[in-house]
PDB file of N, CA and C in Angstrom:
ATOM      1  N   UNK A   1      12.371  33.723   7.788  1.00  0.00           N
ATOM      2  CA  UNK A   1      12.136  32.293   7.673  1.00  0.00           C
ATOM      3  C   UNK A   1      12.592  31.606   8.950  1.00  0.00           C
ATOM      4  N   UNK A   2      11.562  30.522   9.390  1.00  0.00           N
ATOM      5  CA  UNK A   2      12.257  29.957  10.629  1.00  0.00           C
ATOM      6  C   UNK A   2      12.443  28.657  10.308  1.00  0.00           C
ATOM      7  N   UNK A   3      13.777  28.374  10.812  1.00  0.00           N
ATOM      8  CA  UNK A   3      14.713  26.868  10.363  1.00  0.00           C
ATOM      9  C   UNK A   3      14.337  26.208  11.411  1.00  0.00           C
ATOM     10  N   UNK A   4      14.092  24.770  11.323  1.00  0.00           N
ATOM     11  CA  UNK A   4      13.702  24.286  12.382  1.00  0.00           C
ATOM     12  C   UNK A   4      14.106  22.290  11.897  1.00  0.00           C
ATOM     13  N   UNK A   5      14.817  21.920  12.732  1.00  0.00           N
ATOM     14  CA  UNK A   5      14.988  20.632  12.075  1.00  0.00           C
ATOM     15  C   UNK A   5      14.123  19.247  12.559  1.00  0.00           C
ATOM     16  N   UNK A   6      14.026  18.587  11.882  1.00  0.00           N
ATOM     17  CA  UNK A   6      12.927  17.668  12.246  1.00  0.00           C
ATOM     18  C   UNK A   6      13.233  16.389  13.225  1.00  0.00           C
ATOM     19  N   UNK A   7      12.891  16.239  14.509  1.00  0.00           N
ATOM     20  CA  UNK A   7      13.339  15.262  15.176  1.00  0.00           C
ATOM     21  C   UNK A   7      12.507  13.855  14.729  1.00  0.00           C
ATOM     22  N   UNK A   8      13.086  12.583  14.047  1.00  0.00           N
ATOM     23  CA  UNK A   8      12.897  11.428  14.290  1.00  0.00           C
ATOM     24  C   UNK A   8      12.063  11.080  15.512  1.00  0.00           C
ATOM     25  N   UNK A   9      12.488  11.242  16.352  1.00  0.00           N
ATOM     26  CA  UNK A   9      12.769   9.973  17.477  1.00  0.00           C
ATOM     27  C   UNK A   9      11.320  10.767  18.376  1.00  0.00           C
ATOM     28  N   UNK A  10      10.887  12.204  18.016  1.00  0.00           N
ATOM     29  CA  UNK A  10       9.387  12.758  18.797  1.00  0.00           C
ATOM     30  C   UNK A  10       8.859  13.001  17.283  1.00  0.00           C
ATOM     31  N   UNK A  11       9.146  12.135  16.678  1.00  0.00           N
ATOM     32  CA  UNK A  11       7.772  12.473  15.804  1.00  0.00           C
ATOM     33  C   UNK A  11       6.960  10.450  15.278  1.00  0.00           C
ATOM     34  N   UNK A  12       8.128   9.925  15.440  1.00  0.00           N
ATOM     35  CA  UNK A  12       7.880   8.547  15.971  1.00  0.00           C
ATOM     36  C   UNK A  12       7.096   7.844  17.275  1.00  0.00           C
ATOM     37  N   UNK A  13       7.614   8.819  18.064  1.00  0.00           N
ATOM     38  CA  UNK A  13       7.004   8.807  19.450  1.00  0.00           C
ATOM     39  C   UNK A  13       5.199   8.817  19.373  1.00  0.00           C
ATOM     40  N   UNK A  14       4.724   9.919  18.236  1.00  0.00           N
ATOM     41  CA  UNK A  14       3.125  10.237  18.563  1.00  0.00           C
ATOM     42  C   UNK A  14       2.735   9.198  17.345  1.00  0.00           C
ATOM     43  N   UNK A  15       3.679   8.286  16.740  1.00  0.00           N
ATOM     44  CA  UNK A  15       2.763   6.754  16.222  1.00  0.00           C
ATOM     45  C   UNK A  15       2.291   6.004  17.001  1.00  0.00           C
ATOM     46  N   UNK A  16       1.242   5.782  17.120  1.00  0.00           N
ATOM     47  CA  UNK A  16       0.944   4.887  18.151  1.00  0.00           C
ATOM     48  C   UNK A  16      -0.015   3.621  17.421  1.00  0.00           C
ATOM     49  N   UNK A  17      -0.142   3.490  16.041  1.00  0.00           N
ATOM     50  CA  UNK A  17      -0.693   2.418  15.290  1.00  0.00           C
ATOM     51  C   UNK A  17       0.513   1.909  14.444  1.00  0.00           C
ATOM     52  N   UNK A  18       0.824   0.919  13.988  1.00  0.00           N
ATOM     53  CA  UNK A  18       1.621  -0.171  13.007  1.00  0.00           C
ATOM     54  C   UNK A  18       1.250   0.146  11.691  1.00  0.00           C
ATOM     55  N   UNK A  19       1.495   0.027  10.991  1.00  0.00           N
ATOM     56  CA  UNK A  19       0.995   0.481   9.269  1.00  0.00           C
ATOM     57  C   UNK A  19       0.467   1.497   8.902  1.00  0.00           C
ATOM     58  N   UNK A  20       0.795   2.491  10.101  1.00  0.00           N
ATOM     59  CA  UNK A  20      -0.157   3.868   9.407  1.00  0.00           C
ATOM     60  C   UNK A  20       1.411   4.929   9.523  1.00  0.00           C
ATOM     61  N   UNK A  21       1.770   5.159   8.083  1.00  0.00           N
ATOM     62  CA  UNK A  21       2.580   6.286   7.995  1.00  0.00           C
ATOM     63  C   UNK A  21       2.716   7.855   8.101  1.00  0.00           C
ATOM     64  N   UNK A  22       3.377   8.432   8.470  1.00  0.00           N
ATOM     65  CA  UNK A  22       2.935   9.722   9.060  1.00  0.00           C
ATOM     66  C   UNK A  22       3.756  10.758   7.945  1.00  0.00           C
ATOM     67  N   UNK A  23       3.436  11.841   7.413  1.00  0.00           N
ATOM     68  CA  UNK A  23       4.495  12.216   6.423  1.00  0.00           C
ATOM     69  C   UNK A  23       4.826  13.627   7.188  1.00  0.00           C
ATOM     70  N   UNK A  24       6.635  13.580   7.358  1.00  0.00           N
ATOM     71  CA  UNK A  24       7.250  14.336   8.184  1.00  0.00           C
ATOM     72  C   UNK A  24       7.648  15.232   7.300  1.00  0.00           C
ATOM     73  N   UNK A  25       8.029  15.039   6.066  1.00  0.00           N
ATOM     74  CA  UNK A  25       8.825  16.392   5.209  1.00  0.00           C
ATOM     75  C   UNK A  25       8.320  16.120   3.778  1.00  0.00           C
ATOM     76  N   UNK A  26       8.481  16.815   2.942  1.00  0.00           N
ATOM     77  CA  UNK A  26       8.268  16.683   1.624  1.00  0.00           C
ATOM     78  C   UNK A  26       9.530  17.841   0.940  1.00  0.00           C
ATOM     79  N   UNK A  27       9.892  17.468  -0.284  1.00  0.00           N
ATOM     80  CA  UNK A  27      10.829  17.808  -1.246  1.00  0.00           C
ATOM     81  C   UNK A  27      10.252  17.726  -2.549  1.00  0.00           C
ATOM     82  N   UNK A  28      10.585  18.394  -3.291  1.00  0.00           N
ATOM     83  CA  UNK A  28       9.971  18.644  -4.768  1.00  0.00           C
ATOM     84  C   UNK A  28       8.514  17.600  -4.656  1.00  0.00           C
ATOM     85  N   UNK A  29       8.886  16.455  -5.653  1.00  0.00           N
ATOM     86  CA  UNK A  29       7.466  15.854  -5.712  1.00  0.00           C
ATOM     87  C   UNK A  29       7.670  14.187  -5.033  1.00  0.00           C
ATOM     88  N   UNK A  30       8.397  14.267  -3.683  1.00  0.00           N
ATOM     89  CA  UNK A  30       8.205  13.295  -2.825  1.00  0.00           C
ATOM     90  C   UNK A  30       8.433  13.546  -1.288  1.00  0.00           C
ATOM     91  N   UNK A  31       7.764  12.499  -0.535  1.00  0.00           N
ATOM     92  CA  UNK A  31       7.113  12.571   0.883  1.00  0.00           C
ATOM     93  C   UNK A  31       8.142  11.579   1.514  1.00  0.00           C
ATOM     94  N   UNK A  32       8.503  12.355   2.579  1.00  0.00           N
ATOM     95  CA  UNK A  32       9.071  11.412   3.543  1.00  0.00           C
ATOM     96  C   UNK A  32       8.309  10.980   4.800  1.00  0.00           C
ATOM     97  N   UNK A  33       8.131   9.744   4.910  1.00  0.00           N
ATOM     98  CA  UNK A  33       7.103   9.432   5.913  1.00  0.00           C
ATOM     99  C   UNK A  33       8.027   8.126   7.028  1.00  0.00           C
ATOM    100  N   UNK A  34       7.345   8.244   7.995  1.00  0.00           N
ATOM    101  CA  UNK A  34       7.982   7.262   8.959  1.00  0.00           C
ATOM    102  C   UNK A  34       6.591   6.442   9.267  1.00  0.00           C
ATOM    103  N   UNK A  35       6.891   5.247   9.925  1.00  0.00           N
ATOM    104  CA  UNK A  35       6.503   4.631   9.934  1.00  0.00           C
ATOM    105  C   UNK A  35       6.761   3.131  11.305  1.00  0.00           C
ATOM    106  N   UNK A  36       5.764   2.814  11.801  1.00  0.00           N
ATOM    107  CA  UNK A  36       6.428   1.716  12.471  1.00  0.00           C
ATOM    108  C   UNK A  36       5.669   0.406  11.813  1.00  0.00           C
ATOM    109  N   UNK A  37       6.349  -0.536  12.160  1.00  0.00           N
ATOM    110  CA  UNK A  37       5.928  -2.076  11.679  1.00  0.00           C
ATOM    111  C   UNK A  37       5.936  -3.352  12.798  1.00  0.00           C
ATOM    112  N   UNK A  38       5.256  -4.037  12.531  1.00  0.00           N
ATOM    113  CA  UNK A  38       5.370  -5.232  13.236  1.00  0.00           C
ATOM    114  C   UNK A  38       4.372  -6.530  12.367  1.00  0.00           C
ATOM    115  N   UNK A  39       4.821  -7.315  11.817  1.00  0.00           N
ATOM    116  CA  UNK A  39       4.310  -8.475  11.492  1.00  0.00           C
ATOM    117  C   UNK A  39       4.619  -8.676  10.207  1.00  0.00           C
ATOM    118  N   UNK A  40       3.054  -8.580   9.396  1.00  0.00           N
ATOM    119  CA  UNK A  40       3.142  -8.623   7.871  1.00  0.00           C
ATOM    120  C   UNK A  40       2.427  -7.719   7.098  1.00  0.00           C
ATOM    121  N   UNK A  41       2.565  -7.628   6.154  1.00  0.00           N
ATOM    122  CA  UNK A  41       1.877  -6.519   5.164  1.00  0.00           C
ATOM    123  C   UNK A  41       1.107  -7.023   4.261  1.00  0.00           C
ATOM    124  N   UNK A  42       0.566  -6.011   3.526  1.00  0.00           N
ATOM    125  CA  UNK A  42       0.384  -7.524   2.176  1.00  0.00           C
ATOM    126  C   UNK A  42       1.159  -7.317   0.790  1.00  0.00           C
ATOM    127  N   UNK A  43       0.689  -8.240  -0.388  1.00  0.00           N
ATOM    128  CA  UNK A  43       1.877  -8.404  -1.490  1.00  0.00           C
ATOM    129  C   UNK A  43       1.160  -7.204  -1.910  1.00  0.00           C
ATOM    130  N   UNK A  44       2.183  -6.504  -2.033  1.00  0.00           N
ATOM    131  CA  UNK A  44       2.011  -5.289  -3.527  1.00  0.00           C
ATOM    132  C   UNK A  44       3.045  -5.071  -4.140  1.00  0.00           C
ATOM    133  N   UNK A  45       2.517  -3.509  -5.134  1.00  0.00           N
ATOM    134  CA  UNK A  45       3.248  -3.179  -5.976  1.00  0.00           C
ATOM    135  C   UNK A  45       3.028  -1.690  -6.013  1.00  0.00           C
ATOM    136  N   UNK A  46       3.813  -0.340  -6.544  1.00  0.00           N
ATOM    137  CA  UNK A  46       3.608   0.662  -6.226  1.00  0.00           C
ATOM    138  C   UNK A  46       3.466   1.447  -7.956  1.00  0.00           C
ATOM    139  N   UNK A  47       2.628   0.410  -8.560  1.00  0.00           N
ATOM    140  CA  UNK A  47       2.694   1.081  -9.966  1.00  0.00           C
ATOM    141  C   UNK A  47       3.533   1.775 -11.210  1.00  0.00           C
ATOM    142  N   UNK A  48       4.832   1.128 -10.602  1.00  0.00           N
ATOM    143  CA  UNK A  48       6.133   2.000 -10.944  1.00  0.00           C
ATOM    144  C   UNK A  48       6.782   2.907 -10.695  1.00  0.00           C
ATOM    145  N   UNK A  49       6.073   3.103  -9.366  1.00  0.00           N
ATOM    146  CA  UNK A  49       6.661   4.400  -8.838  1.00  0.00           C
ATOM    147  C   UNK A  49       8.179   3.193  -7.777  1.00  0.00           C
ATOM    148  N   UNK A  50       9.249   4.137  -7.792  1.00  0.00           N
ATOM    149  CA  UNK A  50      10.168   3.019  -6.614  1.00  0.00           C
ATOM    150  C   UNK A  50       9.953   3.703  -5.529  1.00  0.00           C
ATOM    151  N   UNK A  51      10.483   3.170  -4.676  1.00  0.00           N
ATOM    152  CA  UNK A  51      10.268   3.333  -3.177  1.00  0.00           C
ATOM    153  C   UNK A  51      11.560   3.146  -2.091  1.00  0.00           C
ATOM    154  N   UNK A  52      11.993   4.190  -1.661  1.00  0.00           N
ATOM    155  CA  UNK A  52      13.105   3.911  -0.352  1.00  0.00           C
ATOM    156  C   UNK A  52      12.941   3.152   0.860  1.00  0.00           C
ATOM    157  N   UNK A  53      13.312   2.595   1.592  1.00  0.00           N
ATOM    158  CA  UNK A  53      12.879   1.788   2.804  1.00  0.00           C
ATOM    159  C   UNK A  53      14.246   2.151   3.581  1.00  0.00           C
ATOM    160  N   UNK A  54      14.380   3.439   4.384  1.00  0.00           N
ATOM    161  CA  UNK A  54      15.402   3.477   5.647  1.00  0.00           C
ATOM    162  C   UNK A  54      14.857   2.922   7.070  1.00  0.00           C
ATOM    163  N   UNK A  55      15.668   2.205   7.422  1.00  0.00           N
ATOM    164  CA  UNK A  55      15.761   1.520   8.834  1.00  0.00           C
ATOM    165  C   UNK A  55      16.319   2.568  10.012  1.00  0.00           C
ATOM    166  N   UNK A  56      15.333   3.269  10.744  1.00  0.00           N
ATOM    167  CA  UNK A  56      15.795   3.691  11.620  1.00  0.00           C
ATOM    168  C   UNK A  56      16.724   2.703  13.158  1.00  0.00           C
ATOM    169  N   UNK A  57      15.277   1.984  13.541  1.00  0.00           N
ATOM    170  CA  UNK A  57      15.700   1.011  14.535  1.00  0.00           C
ATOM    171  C   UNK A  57      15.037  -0.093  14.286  1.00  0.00           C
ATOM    172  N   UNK A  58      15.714  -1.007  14.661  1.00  0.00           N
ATOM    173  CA  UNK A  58      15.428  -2.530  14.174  1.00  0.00           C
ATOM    174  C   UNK A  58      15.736  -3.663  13.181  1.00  0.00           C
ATOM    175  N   UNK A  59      14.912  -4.122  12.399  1.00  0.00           N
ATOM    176  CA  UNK A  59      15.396  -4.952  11.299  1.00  0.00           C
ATOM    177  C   UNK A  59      13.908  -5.136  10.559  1.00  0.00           C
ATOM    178  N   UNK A  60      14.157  -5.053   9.462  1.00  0.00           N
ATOM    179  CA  UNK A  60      13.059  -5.619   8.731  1.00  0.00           C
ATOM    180  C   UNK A  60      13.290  -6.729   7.475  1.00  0.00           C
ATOM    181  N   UNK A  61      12.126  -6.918   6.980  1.00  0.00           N
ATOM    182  CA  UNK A  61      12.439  -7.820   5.558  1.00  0.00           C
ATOM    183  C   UNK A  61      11.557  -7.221   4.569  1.00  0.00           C
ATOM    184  N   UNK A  62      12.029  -7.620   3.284  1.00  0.00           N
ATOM    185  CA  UNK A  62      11.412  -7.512   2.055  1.00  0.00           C
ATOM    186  C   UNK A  62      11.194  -8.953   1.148  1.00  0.00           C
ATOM    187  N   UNK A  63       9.696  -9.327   1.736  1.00  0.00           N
ATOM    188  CA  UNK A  63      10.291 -10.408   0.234  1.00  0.00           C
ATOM    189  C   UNK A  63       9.673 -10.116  -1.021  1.00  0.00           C
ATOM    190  N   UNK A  64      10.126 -10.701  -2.064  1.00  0.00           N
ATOM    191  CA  UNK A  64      10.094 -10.515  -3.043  1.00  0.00           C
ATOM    192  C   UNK A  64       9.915 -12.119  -3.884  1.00  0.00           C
ATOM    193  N   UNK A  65       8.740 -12.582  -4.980  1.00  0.00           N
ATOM    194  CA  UNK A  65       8.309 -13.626  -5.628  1.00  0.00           C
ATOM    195  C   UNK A  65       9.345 -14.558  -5.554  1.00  0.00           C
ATOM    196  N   UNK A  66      10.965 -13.908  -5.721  1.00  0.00           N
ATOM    197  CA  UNK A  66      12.070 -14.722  -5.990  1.00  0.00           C
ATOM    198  C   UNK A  66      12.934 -14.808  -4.705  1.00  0.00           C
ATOM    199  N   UNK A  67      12.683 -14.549  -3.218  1.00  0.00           N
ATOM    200  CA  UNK A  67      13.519 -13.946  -2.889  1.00  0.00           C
ATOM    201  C   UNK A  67      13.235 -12.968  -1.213  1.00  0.00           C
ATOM    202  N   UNK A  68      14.361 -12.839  -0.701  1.00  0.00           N
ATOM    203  CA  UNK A  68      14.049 -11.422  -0.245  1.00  0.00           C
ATOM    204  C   UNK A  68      15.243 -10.804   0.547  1.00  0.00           C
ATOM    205  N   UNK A  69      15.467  -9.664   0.977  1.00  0.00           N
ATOM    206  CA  UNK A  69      16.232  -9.224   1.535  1.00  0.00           C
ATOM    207  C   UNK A  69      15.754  -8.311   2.851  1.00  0.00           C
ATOM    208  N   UNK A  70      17.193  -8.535   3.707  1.00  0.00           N
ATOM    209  CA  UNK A  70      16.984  -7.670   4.941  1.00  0.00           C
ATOM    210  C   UNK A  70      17.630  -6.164   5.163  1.00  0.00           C
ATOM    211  N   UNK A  71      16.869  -5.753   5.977  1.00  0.00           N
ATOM    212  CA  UNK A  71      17.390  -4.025   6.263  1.00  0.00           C
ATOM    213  C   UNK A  71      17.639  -3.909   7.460  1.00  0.00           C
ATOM    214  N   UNK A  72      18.639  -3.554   8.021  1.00  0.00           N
ATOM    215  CA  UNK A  72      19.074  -3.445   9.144  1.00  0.00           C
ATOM    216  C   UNK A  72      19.156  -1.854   9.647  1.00  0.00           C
ATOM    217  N   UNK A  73      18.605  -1.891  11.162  1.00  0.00           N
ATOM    218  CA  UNK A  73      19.314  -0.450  11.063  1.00  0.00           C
ATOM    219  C   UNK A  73      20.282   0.562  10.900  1.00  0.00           C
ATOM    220  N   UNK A  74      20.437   1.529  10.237  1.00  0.00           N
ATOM    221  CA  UNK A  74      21.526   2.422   9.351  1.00  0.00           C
ATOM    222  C   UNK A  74      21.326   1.902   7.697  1.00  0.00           C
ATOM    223  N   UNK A  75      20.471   0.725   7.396  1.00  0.00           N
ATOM    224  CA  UNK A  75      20.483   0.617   5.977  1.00  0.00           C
ATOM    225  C   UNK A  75      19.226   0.840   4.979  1.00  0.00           C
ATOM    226  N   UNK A  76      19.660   0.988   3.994  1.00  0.00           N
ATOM    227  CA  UNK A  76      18.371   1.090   3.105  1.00  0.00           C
ATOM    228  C   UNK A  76      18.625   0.837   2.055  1.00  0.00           C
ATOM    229  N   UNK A  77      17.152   0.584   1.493  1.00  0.00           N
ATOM    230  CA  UNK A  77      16.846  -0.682   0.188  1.00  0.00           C
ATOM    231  C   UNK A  77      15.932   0.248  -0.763  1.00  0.00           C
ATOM    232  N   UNK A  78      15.661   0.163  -1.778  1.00  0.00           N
ATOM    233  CA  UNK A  78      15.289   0.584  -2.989  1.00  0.00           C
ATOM    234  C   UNK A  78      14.562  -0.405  -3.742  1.00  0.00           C
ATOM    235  N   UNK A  79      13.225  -0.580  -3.282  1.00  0.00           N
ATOM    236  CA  UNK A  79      11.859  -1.321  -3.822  1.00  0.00           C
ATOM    237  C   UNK A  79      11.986  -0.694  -5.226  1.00  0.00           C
ATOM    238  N   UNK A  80      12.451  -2.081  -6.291  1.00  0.00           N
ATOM    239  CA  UNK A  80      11.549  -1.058  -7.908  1.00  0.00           C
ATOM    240  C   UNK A  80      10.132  -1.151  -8.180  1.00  0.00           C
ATOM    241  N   UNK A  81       9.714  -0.386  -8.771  1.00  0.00           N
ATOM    242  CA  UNK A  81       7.835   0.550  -9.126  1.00  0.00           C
ATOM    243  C   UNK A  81       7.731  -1.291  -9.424  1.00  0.00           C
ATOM    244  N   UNK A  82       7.609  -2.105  -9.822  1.00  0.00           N
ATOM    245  CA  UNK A  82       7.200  -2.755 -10.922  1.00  0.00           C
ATOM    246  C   UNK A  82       7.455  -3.875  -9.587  1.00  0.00           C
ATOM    247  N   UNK A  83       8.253  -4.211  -8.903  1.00  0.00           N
ATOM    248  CA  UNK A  83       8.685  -5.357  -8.169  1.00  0.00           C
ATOM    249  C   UNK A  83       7.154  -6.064  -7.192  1.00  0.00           C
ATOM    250  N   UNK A  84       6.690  -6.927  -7.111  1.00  0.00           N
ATOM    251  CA  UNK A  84       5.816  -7.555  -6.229  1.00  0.00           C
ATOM    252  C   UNK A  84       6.505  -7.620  -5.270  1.00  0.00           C
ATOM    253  N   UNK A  85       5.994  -7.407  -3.895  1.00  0.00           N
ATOM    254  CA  UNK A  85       6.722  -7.279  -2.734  1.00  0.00           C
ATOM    255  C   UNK A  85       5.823  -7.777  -1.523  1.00  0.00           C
ATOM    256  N   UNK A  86       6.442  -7.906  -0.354  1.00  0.00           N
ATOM    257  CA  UNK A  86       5.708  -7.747   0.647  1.00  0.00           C
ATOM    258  C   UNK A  86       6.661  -7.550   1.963  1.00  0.00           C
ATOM    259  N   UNK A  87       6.514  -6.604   2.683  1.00  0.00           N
ATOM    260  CA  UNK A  87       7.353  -5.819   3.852  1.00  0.00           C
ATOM    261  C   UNK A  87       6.979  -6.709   5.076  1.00  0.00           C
ATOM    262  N   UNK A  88       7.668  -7.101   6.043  1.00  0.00           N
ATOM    263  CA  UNK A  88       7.052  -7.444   7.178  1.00  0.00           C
ATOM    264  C   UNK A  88       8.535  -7.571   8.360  1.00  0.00           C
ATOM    265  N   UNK A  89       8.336  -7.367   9.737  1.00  0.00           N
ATOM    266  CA  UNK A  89       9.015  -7.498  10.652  1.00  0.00           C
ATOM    267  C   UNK A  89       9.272  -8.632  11.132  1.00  0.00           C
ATOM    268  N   UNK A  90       9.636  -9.439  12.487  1.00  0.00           N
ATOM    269  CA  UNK A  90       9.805  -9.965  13.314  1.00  0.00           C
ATOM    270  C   UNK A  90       9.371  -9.358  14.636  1.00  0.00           C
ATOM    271  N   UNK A  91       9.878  -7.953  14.901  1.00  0.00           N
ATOM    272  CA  UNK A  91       9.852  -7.282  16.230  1.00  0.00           C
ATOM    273  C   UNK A  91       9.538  -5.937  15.223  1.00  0.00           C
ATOM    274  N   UNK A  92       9.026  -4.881  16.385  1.00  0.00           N
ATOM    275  CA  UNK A  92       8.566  -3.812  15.845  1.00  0.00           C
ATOM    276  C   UNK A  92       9.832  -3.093  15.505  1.00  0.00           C
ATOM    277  N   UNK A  93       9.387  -2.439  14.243  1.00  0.00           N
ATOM    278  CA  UNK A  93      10.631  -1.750  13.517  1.00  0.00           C
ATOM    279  C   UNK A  93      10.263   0.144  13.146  1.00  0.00           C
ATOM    280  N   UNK A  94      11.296   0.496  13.140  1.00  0.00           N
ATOM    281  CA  UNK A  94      11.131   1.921  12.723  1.00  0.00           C
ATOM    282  C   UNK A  94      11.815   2.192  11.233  1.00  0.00           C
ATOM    283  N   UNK A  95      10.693   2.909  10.676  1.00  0.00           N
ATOM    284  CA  UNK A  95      11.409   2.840   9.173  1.00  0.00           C
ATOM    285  C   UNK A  95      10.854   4.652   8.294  1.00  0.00           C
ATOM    286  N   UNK A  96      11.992   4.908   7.800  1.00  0.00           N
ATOM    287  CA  UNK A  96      11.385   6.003   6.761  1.00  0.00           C
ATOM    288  C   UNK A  96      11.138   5.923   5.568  1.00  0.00           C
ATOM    289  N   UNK A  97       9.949   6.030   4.776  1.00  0.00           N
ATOM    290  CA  UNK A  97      10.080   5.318   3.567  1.00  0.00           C
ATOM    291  C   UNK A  97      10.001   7.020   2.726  1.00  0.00           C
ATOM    292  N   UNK A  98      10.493   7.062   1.422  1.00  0.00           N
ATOM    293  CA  UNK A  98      10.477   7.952   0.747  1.00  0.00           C
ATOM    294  C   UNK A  98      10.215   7.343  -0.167  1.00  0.00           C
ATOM    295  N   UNK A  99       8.776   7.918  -1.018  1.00  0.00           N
ATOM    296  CA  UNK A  99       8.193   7.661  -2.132  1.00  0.00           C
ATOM    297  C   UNK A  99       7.445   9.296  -2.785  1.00  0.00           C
ATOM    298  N   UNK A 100       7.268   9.040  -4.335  1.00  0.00           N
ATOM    299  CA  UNK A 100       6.494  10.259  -4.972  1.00  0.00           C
ATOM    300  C   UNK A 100       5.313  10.355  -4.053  1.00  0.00           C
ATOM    301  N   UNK A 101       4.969  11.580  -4.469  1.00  0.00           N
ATOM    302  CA  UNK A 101       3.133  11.811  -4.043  1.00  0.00           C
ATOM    303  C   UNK A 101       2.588  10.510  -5.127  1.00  0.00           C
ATOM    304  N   UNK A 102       1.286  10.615  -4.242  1.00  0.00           N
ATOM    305  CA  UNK A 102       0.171   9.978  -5.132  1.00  0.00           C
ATOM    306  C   UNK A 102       0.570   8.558  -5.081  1.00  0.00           C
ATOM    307  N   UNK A 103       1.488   7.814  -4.523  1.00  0.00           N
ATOM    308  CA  UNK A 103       2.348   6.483  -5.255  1.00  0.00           C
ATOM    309  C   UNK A 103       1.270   5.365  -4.392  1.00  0.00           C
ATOM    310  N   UNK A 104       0.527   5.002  -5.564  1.00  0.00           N
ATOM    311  CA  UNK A 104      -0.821   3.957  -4.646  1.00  0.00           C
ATOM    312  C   UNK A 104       0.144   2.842  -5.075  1.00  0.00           C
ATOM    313  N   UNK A 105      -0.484   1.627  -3.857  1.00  0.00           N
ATOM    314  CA  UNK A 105       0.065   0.243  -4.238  1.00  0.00           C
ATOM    315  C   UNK A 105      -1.155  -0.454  -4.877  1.00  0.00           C
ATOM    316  N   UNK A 106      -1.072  -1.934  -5.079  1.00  0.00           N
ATOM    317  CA  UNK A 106      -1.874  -2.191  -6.282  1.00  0.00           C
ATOM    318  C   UNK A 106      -3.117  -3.201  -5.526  1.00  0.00           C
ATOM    319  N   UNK A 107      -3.337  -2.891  -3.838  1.00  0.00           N
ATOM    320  CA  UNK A 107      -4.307  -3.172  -3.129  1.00  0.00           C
ATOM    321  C   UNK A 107      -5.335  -1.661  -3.450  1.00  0.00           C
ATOM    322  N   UNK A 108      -5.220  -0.650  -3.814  1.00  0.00           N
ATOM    323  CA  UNK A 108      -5.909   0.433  -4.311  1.00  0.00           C
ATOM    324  C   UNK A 108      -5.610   1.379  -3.266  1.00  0.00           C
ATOM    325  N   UNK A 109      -4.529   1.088  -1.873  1.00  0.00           N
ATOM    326  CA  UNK A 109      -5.036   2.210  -1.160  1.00  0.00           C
ATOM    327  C   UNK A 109      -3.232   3.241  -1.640  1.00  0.00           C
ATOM    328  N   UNK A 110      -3.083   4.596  -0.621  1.00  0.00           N
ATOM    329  CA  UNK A 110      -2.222   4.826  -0.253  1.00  0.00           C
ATOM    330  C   UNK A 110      -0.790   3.276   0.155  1.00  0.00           C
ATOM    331  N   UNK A 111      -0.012   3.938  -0.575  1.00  0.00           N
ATOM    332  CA  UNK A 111       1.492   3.153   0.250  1.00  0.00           C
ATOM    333  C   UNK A 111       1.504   2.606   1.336  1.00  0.00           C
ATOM    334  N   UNK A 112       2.309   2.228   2.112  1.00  0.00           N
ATOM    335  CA  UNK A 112       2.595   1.872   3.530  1.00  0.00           C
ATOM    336  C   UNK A 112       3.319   2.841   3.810  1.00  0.00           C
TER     337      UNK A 112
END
């Protein structure tokens, strides 16, 4: 078996689009994907599936109908399945999100 650990920072490097997530590892029945951001997203929801949001570099936001909160880098937030949301930056951000397979949002496509 060959061990091999996964670098962040060159696998971020070959993103070269905003909202398109790349999936770097997978574990039982969820995907870890990175991702970069800049602006806004739109409102969704992930059908009940929840969703991780790690901040590699930068800052992001989450708002939420009531609300919203920020992620800073080194932190992470925990979207619930059911929550209306919408993700968006200020400056371009680096983020890993960990969600199940299959976890559509309720625009019909794949996650962010």
């Amino acid at each position: 078996m060959q061990y091999q650990a996964i670098n962040l920072n060159e696998e971020l490097s070959q993103i070269t689009e905003l909202w398109s997530p790349k999936v770097v590892g997978e574990i039982n029945d969820f995907l870890f994907k990175l991702i970069k951001i800049d602006g806004d997203f739109i409102w969704h929801e992930h059908e009940g599936a929840d969703k991780v949001f790690i901040v590699i570099e930068g800052e992001m936001f989450i708002a939420f109908r009531d609300g919203q909160v920020k992620i800073s880098k080194g932190e992470m937030f925990i979207v619930p399945g059911e929550a209306d949301h919408k993700p968006f930056a200020e400056k371009e951000c680096h983020v890993m999100l960990v969600e199940p397979k299959g976890a559509v949002n309720t625009s019909g496509t794949e996650s962010e």
